[in-house]
C-alpha atoms as a PDB file:
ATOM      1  CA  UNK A   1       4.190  -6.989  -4.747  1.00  0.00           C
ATOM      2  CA  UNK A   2       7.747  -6.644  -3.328  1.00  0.00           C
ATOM      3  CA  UNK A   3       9.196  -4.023  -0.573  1.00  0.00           C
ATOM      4  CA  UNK A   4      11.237  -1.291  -2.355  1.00  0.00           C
ATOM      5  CA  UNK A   5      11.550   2.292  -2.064  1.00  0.00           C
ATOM      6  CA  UNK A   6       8.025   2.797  -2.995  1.00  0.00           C
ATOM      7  CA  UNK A   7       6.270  -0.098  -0.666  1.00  0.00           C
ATOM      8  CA  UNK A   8       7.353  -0.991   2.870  1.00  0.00           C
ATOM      9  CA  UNK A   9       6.642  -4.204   4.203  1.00  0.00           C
ATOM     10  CA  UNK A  10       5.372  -3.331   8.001  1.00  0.00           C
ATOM     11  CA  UNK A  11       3.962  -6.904   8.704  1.00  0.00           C
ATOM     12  CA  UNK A  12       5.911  -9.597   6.471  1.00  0.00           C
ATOM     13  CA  UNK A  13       3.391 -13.421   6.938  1.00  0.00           C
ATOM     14  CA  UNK A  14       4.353 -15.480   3.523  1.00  0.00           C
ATOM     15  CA  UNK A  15       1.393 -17.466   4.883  1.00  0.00           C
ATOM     16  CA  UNK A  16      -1.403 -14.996   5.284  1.00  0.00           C
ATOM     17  CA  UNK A  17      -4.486 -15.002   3.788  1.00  0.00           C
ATOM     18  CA  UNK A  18      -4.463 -11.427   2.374  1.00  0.00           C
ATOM     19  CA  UNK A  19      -2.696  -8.211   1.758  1.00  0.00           C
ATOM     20  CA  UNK A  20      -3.317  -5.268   3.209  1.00  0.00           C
ATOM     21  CA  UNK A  21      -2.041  -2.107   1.100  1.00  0.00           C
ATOM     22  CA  UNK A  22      -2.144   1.321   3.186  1.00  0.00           C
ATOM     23  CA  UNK A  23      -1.770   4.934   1.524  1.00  0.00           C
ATOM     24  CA  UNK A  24      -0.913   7.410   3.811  1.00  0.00           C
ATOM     25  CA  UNK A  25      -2.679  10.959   4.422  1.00  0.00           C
ATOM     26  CA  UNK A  26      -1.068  14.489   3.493  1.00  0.00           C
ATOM     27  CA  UNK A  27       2.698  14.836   4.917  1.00  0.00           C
ATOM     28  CA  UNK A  28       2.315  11.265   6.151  1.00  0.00           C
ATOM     29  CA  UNK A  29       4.073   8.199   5.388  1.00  0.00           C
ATOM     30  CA  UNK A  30       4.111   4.739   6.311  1.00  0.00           C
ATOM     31  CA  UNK A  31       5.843   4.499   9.576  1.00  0.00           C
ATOM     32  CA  UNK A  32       2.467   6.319  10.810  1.00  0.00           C
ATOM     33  CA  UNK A  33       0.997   2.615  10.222  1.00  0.00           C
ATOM     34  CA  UNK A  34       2.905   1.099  12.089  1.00  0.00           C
ATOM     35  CA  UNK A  35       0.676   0.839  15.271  1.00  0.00           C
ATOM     36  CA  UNK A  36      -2.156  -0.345  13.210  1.00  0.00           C
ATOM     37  CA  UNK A  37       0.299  -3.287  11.558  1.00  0.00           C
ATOM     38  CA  UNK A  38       0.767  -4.736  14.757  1.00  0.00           C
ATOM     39  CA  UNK A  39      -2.670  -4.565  16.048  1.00  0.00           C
ATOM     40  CA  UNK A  40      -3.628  -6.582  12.714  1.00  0.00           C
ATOM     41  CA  UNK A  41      -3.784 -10.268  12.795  1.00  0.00           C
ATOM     42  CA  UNK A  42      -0.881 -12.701  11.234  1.00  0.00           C
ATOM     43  CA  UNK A  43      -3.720 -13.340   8.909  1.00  0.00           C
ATOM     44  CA  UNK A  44      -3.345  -9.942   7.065  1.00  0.00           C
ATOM     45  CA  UNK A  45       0.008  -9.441   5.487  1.00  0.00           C
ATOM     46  CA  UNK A  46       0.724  -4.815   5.197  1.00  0.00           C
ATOM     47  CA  UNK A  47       2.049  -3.124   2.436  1.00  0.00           C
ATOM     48  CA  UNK A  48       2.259   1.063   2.994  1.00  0.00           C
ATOM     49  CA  UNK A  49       2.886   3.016   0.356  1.00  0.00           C
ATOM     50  CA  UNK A  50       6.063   5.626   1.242  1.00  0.00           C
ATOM     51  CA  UNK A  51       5.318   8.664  -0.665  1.00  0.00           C
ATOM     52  CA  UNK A  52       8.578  10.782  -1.827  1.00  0.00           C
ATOM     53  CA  UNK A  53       9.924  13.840  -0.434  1.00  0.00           C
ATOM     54  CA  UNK A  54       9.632  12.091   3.506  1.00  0.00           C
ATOM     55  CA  UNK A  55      12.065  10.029   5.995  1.00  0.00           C
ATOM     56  CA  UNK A  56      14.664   8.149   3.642  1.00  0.00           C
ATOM     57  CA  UNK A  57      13.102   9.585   0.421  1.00  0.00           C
ATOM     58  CA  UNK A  58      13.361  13.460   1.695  1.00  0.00           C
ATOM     59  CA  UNK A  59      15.668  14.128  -1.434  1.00  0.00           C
ATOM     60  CA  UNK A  60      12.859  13.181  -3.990  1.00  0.00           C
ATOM     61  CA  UNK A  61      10.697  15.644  -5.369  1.00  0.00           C
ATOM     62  CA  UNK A  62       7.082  15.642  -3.597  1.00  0.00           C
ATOM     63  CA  UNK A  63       4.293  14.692  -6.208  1.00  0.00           C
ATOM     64  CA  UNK A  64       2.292  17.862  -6.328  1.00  0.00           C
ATOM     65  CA  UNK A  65      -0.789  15.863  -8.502  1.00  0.00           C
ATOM     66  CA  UNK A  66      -2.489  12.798  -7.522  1.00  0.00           C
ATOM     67  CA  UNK A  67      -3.104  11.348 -11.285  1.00  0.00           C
ATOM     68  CA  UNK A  68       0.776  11.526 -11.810  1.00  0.00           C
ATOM     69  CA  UNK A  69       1.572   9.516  -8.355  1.00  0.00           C
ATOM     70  CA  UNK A  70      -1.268   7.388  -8.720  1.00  0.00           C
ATOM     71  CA  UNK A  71       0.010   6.298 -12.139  1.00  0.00           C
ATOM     72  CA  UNK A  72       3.324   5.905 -10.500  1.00  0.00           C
ATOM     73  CA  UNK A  73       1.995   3.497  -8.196  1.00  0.00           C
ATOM     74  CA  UNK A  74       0.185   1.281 -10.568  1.00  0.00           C
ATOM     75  CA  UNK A  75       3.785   0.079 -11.906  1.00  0.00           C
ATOM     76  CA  UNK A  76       4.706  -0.912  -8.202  1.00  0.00           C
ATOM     77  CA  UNK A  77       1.030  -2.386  -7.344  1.00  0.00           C
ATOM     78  CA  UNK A  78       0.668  -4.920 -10.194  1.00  0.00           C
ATOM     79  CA  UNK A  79       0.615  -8.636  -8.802  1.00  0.00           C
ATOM     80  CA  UNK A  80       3.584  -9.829  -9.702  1.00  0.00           C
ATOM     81  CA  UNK A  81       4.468 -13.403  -7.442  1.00  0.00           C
ATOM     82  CA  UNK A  82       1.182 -14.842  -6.594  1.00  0.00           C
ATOM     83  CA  UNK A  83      -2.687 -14.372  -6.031  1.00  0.00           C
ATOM     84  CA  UNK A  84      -3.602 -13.517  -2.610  1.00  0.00           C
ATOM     85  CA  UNK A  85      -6.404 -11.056  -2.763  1.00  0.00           C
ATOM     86  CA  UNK A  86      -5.724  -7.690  -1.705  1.00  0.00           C
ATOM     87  CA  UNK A  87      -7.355  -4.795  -0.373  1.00  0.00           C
ATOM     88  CA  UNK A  88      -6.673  -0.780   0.035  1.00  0.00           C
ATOM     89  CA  UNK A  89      -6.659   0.826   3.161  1.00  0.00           C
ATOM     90  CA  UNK A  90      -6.301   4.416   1.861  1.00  0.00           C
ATOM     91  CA  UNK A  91      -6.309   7.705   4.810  1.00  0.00           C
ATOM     92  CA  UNK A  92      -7.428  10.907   3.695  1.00  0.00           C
ATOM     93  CA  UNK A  93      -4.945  11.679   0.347  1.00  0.00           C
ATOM     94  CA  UNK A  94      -4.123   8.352   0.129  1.00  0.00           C
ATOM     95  CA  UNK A  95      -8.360   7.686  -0.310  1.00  0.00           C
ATOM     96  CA  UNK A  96      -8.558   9.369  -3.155  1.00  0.00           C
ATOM     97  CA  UNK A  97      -4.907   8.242  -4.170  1.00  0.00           C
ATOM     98  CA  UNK A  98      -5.896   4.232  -3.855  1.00  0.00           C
ATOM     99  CA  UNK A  99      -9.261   5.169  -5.779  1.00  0.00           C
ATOM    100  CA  UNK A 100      -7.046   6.308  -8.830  1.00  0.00           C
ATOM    101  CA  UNK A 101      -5.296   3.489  -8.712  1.00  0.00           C
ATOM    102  CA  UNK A 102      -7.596   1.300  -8.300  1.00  0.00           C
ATOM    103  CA  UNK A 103      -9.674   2.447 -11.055  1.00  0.00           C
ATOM    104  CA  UNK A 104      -6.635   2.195 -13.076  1.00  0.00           C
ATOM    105  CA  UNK A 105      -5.555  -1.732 -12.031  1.00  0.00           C
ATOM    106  CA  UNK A 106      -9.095  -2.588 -12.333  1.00  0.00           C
ATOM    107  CA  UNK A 107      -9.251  -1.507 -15.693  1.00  0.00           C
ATOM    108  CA  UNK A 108      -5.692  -3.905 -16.686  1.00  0.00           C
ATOM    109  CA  UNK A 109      -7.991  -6.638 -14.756  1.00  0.00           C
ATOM    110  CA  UNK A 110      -5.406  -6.729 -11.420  1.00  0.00           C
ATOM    111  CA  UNK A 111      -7.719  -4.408  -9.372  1.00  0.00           C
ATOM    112  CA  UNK A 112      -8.381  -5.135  -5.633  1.00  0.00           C
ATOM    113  CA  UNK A 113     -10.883  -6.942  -4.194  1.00  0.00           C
ATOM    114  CA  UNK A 114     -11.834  -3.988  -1.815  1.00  0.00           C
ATOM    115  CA  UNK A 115     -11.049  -0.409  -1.034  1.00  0.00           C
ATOM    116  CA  UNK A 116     -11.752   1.039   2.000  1.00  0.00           C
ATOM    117  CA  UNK A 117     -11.910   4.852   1.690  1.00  0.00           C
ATOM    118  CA  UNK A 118     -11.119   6.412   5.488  1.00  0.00           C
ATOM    119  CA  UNK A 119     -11.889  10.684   6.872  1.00  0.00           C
ATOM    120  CA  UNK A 120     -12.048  11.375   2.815  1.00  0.00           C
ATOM    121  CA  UNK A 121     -14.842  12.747   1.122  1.00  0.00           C
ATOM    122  CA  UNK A 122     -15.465  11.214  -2.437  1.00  0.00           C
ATOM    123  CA  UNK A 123     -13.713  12.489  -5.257  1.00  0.00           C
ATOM    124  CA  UNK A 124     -16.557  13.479  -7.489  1.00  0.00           C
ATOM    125  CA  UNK A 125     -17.130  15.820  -4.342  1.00  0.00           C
ATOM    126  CA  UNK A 126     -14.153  17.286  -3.857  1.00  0.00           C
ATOM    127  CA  UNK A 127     -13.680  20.466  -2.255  1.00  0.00           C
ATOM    128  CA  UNK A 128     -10.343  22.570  -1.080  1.00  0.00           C
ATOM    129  CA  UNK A 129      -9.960  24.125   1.946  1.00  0.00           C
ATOM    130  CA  UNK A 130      -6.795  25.846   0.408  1.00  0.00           C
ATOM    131  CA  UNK A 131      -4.443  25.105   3.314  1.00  0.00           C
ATOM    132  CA  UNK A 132      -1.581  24.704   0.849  1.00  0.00           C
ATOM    133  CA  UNK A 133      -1.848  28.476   0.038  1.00  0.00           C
ATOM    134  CA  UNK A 134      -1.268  29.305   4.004  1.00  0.00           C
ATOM    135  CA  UNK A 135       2.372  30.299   4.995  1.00  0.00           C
ATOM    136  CA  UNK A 136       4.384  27.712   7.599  1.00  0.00           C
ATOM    137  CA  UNK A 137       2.340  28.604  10.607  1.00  0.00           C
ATOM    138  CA  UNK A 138      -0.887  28.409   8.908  1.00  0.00           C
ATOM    139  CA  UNK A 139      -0.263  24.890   7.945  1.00  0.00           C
ATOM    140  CA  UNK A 140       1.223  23.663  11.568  1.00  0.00           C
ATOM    141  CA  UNK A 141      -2.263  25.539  13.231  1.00  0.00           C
ATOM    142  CA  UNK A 142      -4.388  23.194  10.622  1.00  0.00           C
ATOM    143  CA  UNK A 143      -2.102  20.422  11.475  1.00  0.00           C
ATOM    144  CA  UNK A 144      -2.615  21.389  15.372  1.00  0.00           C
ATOM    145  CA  UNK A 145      -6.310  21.079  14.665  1.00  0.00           C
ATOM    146  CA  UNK A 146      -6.476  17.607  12.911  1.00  0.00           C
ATOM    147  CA  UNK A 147      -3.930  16.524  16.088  1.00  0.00           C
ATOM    148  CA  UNK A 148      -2.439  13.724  13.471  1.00  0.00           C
ATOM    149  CA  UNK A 149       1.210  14.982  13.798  1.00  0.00           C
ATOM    150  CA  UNK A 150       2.984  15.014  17.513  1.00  0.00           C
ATOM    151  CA  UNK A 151       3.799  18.565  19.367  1.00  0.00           C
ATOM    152  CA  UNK A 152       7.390  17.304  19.663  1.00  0.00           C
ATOM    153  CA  UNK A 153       7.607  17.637  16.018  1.00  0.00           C
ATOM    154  CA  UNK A 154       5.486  20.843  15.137  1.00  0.00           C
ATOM    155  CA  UNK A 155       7.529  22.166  17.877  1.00  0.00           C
ATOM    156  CA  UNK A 156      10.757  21.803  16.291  1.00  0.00           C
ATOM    157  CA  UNK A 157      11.727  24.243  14.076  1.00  0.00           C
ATOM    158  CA  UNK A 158      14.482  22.825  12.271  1.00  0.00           C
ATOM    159  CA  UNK A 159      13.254  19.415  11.734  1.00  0.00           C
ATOM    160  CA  UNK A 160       9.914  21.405  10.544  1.00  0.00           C
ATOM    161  CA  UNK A 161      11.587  23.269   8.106  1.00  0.00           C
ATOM    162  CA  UNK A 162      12.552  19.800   6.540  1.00  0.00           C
ATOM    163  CA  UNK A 163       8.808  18.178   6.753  1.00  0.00           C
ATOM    164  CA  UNK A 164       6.869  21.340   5.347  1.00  0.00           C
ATOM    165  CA  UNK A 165       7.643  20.877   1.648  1.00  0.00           C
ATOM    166  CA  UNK A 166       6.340  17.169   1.826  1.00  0.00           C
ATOM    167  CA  UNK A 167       3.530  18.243   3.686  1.00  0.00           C
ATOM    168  CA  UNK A 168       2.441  21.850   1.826  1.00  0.00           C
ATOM    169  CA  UNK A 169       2.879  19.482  -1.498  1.00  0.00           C
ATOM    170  CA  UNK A 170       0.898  16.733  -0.360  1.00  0.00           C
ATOM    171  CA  UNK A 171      -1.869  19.118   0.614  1.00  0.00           C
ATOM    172  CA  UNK A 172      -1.746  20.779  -2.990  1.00  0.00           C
ATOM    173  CA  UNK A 173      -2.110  17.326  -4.494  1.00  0.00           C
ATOM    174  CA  UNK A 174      -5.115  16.802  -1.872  1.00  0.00           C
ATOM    175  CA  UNK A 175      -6.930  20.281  -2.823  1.00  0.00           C
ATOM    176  CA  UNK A 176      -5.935  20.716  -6.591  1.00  0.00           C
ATOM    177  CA  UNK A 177      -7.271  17.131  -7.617  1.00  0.00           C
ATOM    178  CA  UNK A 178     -10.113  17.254 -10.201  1.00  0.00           C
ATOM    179  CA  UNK A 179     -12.082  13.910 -10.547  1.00  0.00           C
ATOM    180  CA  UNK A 180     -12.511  12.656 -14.220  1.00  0.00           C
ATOM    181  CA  UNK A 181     -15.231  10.924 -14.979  1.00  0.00           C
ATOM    182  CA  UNK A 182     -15.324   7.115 -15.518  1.00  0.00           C
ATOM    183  CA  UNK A 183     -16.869   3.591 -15.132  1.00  0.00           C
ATOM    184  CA  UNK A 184     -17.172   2.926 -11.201  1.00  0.00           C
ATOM    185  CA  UNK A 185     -14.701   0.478  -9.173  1.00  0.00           C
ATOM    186  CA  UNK A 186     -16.177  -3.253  -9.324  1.00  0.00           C
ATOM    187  CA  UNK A 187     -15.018  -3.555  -5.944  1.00  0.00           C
ATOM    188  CA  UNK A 188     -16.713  -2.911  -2.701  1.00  0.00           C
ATOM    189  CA  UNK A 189     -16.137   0.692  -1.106  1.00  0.00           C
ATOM    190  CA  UNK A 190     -16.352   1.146   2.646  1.00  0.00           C
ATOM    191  CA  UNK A 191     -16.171   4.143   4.055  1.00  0.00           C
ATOM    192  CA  UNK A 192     -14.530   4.459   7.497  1.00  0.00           C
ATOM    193  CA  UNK A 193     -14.507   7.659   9.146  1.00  0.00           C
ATOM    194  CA  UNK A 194     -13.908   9.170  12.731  1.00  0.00           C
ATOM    195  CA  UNK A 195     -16.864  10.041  14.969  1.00  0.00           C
ATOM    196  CA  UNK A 196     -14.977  13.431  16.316  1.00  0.00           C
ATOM    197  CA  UNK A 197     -13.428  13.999  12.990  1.00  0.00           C
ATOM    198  CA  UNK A 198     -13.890  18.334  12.479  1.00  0.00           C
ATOM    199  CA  UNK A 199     -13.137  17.921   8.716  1.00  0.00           C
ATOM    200  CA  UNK A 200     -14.604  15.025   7.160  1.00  0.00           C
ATOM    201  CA  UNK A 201     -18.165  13.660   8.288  1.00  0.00           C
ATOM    202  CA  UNK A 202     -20.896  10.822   7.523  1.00  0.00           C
ATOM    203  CA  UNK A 203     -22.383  12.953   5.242  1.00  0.00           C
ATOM    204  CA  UNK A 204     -19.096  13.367   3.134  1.00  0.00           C
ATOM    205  CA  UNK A 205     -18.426   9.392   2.762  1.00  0.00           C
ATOM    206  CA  UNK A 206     -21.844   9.060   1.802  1.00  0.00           C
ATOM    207  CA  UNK A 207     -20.692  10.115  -2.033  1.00  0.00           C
ATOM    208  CA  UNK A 208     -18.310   6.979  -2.063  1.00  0.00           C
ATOM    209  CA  UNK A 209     -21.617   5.121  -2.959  1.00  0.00           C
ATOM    210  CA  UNK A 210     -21.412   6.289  -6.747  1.00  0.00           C
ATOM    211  CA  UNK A 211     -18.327   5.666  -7.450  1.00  0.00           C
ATOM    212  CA  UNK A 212     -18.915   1.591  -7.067  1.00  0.00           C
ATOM    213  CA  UNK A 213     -21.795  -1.197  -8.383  1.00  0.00           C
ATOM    214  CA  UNK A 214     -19.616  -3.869  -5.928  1.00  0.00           C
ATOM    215  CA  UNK A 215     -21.586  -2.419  -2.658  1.00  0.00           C
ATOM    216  CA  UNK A 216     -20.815   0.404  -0.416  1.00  0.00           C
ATOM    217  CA  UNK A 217     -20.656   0.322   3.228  1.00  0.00           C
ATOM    218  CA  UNK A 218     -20.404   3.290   6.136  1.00  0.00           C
ATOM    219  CA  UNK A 219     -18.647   2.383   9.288  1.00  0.00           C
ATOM    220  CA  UNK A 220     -17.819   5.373  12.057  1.00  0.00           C
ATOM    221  CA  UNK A 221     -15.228   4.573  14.200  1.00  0.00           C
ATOM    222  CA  UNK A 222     -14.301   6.529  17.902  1.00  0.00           C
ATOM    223  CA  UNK A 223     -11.923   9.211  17.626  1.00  0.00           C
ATOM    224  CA  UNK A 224     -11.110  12.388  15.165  1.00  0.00           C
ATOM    225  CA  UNK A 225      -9.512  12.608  11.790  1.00  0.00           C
ATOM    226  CA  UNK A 226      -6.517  10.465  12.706  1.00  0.00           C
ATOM    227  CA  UNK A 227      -8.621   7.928  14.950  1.00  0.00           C
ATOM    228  CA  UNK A 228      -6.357   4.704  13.124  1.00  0.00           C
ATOM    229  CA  UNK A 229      -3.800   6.066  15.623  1.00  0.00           C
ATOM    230  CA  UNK A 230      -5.421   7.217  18.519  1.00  0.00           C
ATOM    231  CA  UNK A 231      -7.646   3.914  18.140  1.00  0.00           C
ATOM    232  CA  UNK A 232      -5.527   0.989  16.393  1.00  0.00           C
ATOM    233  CA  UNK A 233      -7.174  -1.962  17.952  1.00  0.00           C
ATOM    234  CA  UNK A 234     -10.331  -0.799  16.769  1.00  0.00           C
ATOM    235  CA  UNK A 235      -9.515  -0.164  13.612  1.00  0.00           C
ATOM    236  CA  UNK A 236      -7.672  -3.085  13.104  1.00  0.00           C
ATOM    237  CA  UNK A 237     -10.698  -5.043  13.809  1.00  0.00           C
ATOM    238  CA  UNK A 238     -12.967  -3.139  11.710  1.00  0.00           C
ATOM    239  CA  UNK A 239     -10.754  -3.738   8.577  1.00  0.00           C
ATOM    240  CA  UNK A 240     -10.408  -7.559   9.622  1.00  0.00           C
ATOM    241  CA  UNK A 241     -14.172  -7.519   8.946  1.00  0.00           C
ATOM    242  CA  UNK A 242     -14.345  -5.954   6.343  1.00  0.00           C
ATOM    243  CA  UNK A 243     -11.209  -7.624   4.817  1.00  0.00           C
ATOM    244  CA  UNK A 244     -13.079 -11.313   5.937  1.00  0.00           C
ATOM    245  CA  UNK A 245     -16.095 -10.041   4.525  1.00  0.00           C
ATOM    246  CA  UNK A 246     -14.358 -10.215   0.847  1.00  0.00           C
ATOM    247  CA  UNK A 247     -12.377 -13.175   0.813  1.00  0.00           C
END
């Protein structure tokens, strides 16, 4: 696992114990990590995953399907320089994102050794909302509601007009995906999700259960759908645990 256009290094510790690999939510990328990075110990090393069609790659064509950037991923998430075990840290999308391709690594025999599934319902109960049918303003009020994205930038119109293509695509990829049936992950699931959150409850993690035989776990944490920002320090210490827990 190397930086490149596809991973971003946000914490770089040649000595740590572990690797931490985060996969952003819909019209996010990895800068929105960066809080939690620093809150992490020197122990954990942090990978995010920089989706295209945002920040440096706003040129590239937004994947519009999860299977097709999940199998895009597996290429860049093989171990390639040494063993430390790794876990996924995946946000809404990127949940069901780091499922596929974990499913997919696990079946090569590289899988992780845990994926922790956060404000995502499981995908063999997926449901749409259909936000990425709504027109621009439809999309900012639903992004307004889940307060993940700062006024300063809903606000601005131009730099808006830039985002929305990332994030309307994202949100298709979130809403069109249809789970195919398989053998479950090895790995421990843990579902994290945000005591406030008005989208995604206890009730929806509760489905991660079936989709592992290596143990599931249900942790809320303070704060809404985006509580790894409005509560790093927390969270950070929750996926320490969890991460320790593993090892």
């Amino acid at each position: 696992m190397r930086a490149n256009v596809w991973l971003r290094c946000l914490r770089e510790a040649p000595e740590a114990e572990s690797r931490l690999v985060v996969f952003p939510h819909a019209g996010g990328a990895a800068s929105y990590f960066f809080p939690l990075s620093r809150a992490l110990s020197p122990k954990v090393e942090v990978f995010a995953v920089q989706y295209p069609g945002r920040q440096d790659r706003r040129r590239e064509k937004t994947f519009e399907e999860v299977v097709p950037l999940a199998e895009r991923l597996v290429e860049q998430l093989r171990p390639v320089d040494d063993h430390r075990p790794v876990v996924y840290f995946g946000h809404s999308l990127g949940a069901t994102v780091a499922f596929e391709v974990a499913r997919r690594l696990e079946a090569e025999g590289n899988g992780p050794r845990a994926l922790i599934a956060s404000a995502r319902c499981a995908p063999s109960a997926h449901r749409s909302h259909e936000i990425h049918l709504l027109d621009d303003a439809g999309i900012v009020a639903e992004l307004r509601k889940l307060s993940g994205t700062a006024d300063r930038l809903l606000d601005d119109e131009e730099l808006l007009e830039t985002l929305m293509p990332a994030i309307r695509g994202d949100y298709k990829a979130a809403e069109t995906y249809s789970y195919t049936p398989g053998p479950p992950l090895n790995c421990p699931v843990f579902g994290f999700y945000g005591d406030d959150d008005v989208r995604v409850g206890e009730e929806d993690l509760l489905g991660w259960k079936a989709h592992t035989v290596g143990g599931f776990e249900l942790h809320g944490l303070p704060g809404g759908h985006f509580y790894p920002s409005e509560n790093p320090t927390r969270t950070a210490e929750e996926i320490e645990a969890r991460v320790g827990s593993v090892m």
